[in-house]
Protein backbone atom coordinates (compact mmCIF):
# COMPACT_ATOMS: atom_id res chain seq x y z
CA UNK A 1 102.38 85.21 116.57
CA UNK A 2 102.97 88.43 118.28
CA UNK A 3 100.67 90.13 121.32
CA UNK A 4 99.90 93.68 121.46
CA UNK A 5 102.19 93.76 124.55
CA UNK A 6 105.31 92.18 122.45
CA UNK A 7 108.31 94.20 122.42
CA UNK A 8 108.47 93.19 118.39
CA UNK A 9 106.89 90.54 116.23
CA UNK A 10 108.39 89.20 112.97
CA UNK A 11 107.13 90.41 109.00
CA UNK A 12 105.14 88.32 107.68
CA UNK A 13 106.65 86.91 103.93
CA UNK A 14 105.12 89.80 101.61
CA UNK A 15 106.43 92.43 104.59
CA UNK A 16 110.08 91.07 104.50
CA UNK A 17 109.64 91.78 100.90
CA UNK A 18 108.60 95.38 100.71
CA UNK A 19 111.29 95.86 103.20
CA UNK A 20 113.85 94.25 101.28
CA UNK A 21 112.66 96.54 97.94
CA UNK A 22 112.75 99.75 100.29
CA UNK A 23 114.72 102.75 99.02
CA UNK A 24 115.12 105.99 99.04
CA UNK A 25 113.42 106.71 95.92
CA UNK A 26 111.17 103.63 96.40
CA UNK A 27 108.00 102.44 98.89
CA UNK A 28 105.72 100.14 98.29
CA UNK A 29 102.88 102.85 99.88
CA UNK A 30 99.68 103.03 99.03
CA UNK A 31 96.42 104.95 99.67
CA UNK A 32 92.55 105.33 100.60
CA UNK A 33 90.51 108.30 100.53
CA UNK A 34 86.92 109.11 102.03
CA UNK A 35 85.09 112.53 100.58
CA UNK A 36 82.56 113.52 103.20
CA UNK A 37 79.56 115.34 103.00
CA UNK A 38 80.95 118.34 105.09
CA UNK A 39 84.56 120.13 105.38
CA UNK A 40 87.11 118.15 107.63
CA UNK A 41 87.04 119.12 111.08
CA UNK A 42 91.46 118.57 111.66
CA UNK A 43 91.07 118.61 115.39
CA UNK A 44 88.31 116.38 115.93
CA UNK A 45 90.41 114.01 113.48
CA UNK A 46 93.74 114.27 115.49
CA UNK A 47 91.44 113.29 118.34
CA UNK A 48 89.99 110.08 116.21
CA UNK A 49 93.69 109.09 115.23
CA UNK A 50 94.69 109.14 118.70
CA UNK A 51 91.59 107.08 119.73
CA UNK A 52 92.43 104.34 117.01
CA UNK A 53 96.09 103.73 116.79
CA UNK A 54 96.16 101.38 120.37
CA UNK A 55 93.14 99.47 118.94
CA UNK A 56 95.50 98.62 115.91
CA UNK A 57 98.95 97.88 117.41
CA UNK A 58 100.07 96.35 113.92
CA UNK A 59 99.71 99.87 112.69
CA UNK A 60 101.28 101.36 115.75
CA UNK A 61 104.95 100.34 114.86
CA UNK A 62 108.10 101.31 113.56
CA UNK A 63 110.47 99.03 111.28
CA UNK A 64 114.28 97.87 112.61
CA UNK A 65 117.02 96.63 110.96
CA UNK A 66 118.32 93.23 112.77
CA UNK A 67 120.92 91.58 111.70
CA UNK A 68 119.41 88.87 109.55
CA UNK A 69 115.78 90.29 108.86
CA UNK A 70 113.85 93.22 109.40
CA UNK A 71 111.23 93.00 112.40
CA UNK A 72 108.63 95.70 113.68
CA UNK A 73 108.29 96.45 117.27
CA UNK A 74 106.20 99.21 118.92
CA UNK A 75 106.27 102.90 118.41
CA UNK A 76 106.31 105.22 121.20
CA UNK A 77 107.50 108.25 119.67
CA UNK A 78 104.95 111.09 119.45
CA UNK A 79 102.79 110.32 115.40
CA UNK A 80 101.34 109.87 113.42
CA UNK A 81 100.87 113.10 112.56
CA UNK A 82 98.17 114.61 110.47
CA UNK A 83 99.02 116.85 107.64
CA UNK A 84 97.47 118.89 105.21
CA UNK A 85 97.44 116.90 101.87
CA UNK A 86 100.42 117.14 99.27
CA UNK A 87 100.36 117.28 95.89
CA UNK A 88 101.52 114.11 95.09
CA UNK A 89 101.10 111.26 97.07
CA UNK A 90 102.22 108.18 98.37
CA UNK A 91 105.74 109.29 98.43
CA UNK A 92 108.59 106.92 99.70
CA UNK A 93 108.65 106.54 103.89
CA UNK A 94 111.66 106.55 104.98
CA UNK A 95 112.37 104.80 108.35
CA UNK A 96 114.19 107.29 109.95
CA UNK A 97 112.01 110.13 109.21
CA UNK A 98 108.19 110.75 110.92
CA UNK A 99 109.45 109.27 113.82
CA UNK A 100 109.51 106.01 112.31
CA UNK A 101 105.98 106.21 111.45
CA UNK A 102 104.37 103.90 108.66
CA UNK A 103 101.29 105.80 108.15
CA UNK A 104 100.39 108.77 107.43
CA UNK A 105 97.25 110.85 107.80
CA UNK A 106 96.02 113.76 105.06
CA UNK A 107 93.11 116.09 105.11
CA UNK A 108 91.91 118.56 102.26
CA UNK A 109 88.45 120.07 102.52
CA UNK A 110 86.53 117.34 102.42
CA UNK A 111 88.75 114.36 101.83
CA UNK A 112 90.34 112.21 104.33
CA UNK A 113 93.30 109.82 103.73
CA UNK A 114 95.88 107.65 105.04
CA UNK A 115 98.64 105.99 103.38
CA UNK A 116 100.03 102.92 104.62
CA UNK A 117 103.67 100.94 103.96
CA UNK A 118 102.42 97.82 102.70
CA UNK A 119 104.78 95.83 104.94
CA UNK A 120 102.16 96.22 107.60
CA UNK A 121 98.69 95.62 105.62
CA UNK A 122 97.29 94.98 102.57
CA UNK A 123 94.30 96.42 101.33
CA UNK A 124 92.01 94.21 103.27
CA UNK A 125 93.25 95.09 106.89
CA UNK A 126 93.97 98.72 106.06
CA UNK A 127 89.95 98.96 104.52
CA UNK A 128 89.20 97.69 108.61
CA UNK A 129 91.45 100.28 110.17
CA UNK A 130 90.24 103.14 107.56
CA UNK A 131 86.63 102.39 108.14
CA UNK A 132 86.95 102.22 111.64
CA UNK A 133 88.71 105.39 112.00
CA UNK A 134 86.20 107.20 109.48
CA UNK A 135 83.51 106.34 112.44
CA UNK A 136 85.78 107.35 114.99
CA UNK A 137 86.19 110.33 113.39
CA UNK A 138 82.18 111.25 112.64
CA UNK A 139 81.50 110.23 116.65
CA UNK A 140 84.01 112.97 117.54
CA UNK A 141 81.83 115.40 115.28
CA UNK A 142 78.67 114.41 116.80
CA UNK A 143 77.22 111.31 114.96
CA UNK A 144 76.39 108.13 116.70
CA UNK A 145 77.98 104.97 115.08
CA UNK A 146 77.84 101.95 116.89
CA UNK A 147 80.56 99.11 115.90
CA UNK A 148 80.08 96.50 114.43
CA UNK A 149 79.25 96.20 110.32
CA UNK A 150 82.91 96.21 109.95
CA UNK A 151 83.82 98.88 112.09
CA UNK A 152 86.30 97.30 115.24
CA UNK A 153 85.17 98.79 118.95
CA UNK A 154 88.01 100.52 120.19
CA UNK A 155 86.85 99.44 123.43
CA UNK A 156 87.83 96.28 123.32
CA UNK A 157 91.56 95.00 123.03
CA UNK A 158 93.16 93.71 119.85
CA UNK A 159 92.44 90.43 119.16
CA UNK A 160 95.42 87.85 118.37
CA UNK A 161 93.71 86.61 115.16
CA UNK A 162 93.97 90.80 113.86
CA UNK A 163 97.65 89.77 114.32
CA UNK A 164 98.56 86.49 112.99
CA UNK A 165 100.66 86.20 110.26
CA UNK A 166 98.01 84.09 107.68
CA UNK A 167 100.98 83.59 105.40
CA UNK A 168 102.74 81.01 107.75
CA UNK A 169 99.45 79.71 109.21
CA UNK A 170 97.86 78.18 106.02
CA UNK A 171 101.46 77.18 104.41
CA UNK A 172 100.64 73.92 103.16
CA UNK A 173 102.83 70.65 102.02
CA UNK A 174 102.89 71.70 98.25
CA UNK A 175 104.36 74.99 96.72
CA UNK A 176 105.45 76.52 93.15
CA UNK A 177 109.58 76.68 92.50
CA UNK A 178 110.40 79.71 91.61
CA UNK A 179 109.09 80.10 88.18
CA UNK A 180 110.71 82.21 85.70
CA UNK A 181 107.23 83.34 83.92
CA UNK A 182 108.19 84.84 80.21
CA UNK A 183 109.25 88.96 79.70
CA UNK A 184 106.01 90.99 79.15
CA UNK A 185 105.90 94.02 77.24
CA UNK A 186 107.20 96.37 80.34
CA UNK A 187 104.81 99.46 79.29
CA UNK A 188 107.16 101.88 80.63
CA UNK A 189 107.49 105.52 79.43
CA UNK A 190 109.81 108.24 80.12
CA UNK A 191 110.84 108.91 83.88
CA UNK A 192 109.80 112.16 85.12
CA UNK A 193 111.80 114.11 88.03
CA UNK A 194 112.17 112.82 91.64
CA UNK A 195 109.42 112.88 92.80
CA UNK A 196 106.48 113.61 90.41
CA UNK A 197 103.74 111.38 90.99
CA UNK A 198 100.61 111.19 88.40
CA UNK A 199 97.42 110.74 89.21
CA UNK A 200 94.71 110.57 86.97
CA UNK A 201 90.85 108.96 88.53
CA UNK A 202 88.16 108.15 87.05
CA UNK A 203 84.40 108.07 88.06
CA UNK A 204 81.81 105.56 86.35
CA UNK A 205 78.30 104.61 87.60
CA UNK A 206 78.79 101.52 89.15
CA UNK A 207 75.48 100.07 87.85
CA UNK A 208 76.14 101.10 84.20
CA UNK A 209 79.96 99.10 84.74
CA UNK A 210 77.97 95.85 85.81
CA UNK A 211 75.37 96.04 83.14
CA UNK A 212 78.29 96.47 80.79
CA UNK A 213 80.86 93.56 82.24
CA UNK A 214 77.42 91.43 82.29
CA UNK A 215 76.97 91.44 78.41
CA UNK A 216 80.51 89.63 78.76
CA UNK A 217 79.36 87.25 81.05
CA UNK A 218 82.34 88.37 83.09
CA UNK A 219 82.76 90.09 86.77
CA UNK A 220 83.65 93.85 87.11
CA UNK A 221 87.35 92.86 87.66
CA UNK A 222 87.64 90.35 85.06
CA UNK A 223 85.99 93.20 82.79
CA UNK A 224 88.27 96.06 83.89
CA UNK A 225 91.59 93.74 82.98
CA UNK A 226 90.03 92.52 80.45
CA UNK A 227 90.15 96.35 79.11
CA UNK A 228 93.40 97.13 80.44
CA UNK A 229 94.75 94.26 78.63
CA UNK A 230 93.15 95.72 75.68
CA UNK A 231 94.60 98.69 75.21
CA UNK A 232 97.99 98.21 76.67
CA UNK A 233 98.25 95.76 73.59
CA UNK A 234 97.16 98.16 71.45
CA UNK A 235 99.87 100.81 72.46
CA UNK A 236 102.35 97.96 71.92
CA UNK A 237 101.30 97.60 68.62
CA UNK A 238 101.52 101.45 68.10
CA UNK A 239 105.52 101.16 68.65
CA UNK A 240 105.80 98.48 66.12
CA UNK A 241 108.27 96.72 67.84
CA UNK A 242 110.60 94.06 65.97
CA UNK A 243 108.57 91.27 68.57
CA UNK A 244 105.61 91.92 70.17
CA UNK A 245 105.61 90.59 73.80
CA UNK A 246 102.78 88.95 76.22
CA UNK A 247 100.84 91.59 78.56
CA UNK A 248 100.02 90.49 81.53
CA UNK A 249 98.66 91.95 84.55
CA UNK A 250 99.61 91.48 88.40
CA UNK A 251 96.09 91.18 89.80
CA UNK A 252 96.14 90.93 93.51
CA UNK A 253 94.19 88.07 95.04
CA UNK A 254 92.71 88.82 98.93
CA UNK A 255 93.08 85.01 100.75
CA UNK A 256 90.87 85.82 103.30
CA UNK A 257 88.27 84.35 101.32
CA UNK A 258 89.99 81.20 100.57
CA UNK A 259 91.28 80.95 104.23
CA UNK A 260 89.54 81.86 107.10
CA UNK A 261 91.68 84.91 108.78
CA UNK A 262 90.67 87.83 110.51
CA UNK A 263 94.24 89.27 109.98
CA UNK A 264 95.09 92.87 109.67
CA UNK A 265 98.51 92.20 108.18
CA UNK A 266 99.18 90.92 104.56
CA UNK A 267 97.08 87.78 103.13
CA UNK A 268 97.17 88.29 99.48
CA UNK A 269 98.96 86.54 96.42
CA UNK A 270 98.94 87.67 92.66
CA UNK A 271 97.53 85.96 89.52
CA UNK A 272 98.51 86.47 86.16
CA UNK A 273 95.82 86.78 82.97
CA UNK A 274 97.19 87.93 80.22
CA UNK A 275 97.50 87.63 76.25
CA UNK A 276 100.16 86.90 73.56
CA UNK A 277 100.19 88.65 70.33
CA UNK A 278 102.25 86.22 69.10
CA UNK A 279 99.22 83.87 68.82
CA UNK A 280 97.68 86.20 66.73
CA UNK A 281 95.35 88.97 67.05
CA UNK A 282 92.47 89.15 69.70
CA UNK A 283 89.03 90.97 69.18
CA UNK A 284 87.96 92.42 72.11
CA UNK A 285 85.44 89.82 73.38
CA UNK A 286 87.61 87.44 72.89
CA UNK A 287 90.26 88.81 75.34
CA UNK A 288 87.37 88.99 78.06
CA UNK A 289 86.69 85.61 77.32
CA UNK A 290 90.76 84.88 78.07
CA UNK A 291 90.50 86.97 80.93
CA UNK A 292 87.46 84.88 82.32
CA UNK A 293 88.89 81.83 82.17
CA UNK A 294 92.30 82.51 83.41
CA UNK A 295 90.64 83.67 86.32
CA UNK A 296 88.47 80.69 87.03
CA UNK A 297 91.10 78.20 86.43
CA UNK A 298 93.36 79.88 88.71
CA UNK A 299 91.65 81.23 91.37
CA UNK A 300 91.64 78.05 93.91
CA UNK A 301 92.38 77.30 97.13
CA UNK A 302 94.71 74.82 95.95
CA UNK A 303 97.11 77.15 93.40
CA UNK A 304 96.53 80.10 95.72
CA UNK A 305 97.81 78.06 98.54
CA UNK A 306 101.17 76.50 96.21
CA UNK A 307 101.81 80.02 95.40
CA UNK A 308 102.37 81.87 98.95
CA UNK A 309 103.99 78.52 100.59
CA UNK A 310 106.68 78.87 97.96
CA UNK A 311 107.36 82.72 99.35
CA UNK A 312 106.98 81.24 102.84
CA UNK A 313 109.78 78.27 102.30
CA UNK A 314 111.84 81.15 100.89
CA UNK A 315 111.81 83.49 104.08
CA UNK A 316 112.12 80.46 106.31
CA UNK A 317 115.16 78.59 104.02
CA UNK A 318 117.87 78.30 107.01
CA UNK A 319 120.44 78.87 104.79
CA UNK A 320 118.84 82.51 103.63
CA UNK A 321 118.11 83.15 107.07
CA UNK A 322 122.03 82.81 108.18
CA UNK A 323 122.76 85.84 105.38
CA UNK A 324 123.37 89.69 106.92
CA UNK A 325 120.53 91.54 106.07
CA UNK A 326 122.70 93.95 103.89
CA UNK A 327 123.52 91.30 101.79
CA UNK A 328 120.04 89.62 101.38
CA UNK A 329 118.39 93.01 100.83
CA UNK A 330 120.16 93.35 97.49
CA UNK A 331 119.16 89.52 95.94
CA UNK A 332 116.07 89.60 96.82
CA UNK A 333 115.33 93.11 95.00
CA UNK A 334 117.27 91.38 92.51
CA UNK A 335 114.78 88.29 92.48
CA UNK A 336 111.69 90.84 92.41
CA UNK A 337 113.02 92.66 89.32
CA UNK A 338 112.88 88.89 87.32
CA UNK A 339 109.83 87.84 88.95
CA UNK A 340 108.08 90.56 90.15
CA UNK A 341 108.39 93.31 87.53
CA UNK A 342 109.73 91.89 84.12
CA UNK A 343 106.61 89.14 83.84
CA UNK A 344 104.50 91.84 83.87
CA UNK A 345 103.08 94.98 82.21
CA UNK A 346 100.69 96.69 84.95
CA UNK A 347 99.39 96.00 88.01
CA UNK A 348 95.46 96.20 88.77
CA UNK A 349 93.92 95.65 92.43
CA UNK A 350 90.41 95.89 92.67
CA UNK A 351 89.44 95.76 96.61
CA UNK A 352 86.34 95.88 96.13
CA UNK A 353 83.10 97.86 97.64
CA UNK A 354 83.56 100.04 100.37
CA UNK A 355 81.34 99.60 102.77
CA UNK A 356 80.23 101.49 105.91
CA UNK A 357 77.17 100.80 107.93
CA UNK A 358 74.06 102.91 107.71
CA UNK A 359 74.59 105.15 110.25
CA UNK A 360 77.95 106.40 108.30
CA UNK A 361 76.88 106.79 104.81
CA UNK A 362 75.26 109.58 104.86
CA UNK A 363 78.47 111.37 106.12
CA UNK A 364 80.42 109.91 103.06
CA UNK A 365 80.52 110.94 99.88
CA UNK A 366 82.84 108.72 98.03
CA UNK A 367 85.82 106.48 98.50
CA UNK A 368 89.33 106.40 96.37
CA UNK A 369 92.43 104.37 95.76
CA UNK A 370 95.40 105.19 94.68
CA UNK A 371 98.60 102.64 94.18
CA UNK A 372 101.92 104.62 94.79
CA UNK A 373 104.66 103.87 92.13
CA UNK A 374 106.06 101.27 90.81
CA UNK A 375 109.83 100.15 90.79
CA UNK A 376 110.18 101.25 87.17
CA UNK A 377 108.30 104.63 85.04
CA UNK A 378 104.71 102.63 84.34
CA UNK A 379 101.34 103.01 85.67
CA UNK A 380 99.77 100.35 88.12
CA UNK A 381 95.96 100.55 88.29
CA UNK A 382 93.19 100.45 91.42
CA UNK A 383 89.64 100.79 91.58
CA UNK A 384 87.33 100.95 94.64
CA UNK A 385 83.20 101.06 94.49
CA UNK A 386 81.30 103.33 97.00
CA UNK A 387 77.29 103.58 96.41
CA UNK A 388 76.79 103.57 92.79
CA UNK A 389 80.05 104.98 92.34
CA UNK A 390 83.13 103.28 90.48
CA UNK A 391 86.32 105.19 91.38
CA UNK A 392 89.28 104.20 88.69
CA UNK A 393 92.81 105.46 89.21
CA UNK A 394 95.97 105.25 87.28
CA UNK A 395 99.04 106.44 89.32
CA UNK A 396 102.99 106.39 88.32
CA UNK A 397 106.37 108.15 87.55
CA UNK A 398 106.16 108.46 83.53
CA UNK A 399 105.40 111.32 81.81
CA UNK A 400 102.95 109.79 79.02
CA UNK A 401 99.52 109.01 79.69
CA UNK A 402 98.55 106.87 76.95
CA UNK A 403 97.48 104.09 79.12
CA UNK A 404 94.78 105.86 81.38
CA UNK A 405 93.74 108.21 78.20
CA UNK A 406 93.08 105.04 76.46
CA UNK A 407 91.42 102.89 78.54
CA UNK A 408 89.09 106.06 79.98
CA UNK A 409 87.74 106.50 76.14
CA UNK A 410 87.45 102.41 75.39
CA UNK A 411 85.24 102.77 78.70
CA UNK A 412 83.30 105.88 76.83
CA UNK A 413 82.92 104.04 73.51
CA UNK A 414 81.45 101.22 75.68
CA UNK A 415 78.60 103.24 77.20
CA UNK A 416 80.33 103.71 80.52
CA UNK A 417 80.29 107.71 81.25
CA UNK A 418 82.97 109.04 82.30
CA UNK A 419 84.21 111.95 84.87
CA UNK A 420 87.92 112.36 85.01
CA UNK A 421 89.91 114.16 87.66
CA UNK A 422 93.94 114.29 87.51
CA UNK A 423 96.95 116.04 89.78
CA UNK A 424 98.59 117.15 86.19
């Protein structure tokens, strides 16, 4: 485990990944966004940035290449940097450019972002450094917000549990072989130009969503694939193909609340619900049903654990670890494409509520997510909850937007209002 004084510190086993898959078309990036109540003050946020960044020395790095892995060590070089925001987000970093930096920082009006290379963080530990910075940011307007309530004091030095890599901590004796999980249908569409990045959110009453996934007996997330699943099968279907296909979803699982971690790096692993039209047809409630279970038989500390040891073993496999980087790179992009991308038709993450403390929400309007692309022209899926406030967002490289159009209206039929906003 690395200190904040380290000259470098290893990446964990989903980092070496997403460092592996890096290329210059390609990041695994992703974003959150805070609307507040008034018009974004860019100085007093370069001064919040500046405040953060040696709280979160995780954050503070830069990638190298070593001979046999990638590692991280510290960046000195002037950055982040705060921009105005770009039309399209989350585009690819690439390590040579920024300085080196891994995250960036937007402003427009009254929105706030960052966008993080998911090497360093997942969604859990970025949520900590957004939410921290967000207060950092309203004390350098004026507004008092003590820490605590999820917000780190930036007065205090990192602690070595923010730094740990989870992954290798809770490894345990048993783990999954690589599995070769059957070819879902892919739900690609037509590639549009380098780089034009859809996004299309939507904004439901929370409340109304609950009530709704309720009837179901299920949970917001277990309702929201449950839909996805839905009419993802019903565009297959549309292209009559000569053999209709599983689709499954890659729904991120956060560990922390499995193992006890107070990590800032990565700690999640995937699940897989899905359905096969092969079986036959599904109504509706019967795919939520599906969904429901899937998730409750899978979601243990036990599977959960089998599934990251196996990606652990794999990193620390002498034999892998003797191969040049150069070489390794290219197999295990290879070994993502068969069992990170072809098992699967969409990915949906569901973090969660965002939550501030009291003294902050009155400066906040809203929270957003957005996924940056995927490896091939498809859509991947996030939602995020703020207040009574449901924020969905479909995000990705192909030109058709059947997916998001269709699963927006199924939400409409359903009761569930609707506001739509999109980059198109």
């Amino acid at each position: 485990m690395a200190r904040p004084d380290s000259k470098w510190y290893k990446l964990d086993s989903a980092g070496i990944l997403y460092s592996a898959l890096q290329k210059e078309e390609y990041s695994a990036i992703y974003r959150f966004s805070a609307r507040m109540e008034k018009e974004v003050d860019p100085a007093a946020l370069r001064r919040a940035i500046d405040r953060c960044m040696p709280r979160f020395p995780s954050f503070a790095v830069r990638i190298r290449k070593g001979l046999f892995w990638y590692y991280l060590e510290p960046n000195r070089a002037p950055g982040p940097f705060l921009k105005e925001d770009v039309s399209d987000p989350c585009q690819p970093v690439r390590f040579r450019e920024d300085n080196g930096w891994l995250v960036r920082f937007y402003y427009y009006r009254e929105r706030i972002s960052v966008e993080v290379f998911h090497a360093l963080s997942d969604g859990g530990g970025a949520i900590v450094f957004f939410r921290t910075l967000l207060a950092e940011y309203l004390r350098q307007t004026g507004v008092e917000v003590p820490a605590g309530n999820g917000v780190l004091d930036l007065n205090e030095p990192p602690r070595e549990e923010e730094l740990e890599d989870a992954y290798a901590r809770y490894a345990g004796r048993h783990a999954f072989g690589l599995r070769r999980l059957p070819r879902a249908y892919q739900n690609t569409g037509t590639p549009e130009p380098f780089y034009t990045f859809h996004v299309t959110m939507g904004f439901v009453p929370l409340s109304r969503l609950r009530e709704q996934a309720k009837k179901y007996n299920a949970s917001i997330t277990e309702y929201l694939s449950a839909v996805l699943i839905h009419v993802i099968l019903e565009k297959q279907k549309r292209e009559k193909p000569y053999r209709e296909r599983p689709v499954a979803l890659a729904v991120p699982i956060n560990l922390r609340g499995f193992f006890p971690s107070e990590t800032l790096r990565n700690f999640i692993t995937t699940v897989r619900p899905y359905i096969d039209p092969a079986l036959g047809d599904y109504t509706f409630p019967e795919i939520v049903s599906q969904v429901r279970h899937f998730m409750k038989l899978h979601i243990n500390r036990q599977e959960l654990q089998a599934a990251f040891t196996g990606n652990v073993r794999f990193t620390e496999n002498f034999a892998l670890r003797l191969i040049p980087v150069v070489l390794k790179n290219p197999v295990m992009a290879l070994n993502y494409r068969l069992l990170g991308v072809r098992p699967y038709s969409c990915t949906y993450t569901n973090p969660g509520a965002f939550t501030v403390p009291p003294e902050m929400a009155a400066h906040i309007r809203g929270a957003e997510v957005i996924l940056g692309q995927a490896t091939v022209p498809r859509c991947h899926c996030a939602s995020i909850s703020y207040g009574d406030t449901m924020e969905i967002t479909f995000a990705g490289t192909q030109a058709e937007t059947d997916t998001e159009r269709d699963f927006f209206r199924f939400l409409v039929r359903e009761g569930i209002p609707v506001r739509v906003e999109s980059n198109r």
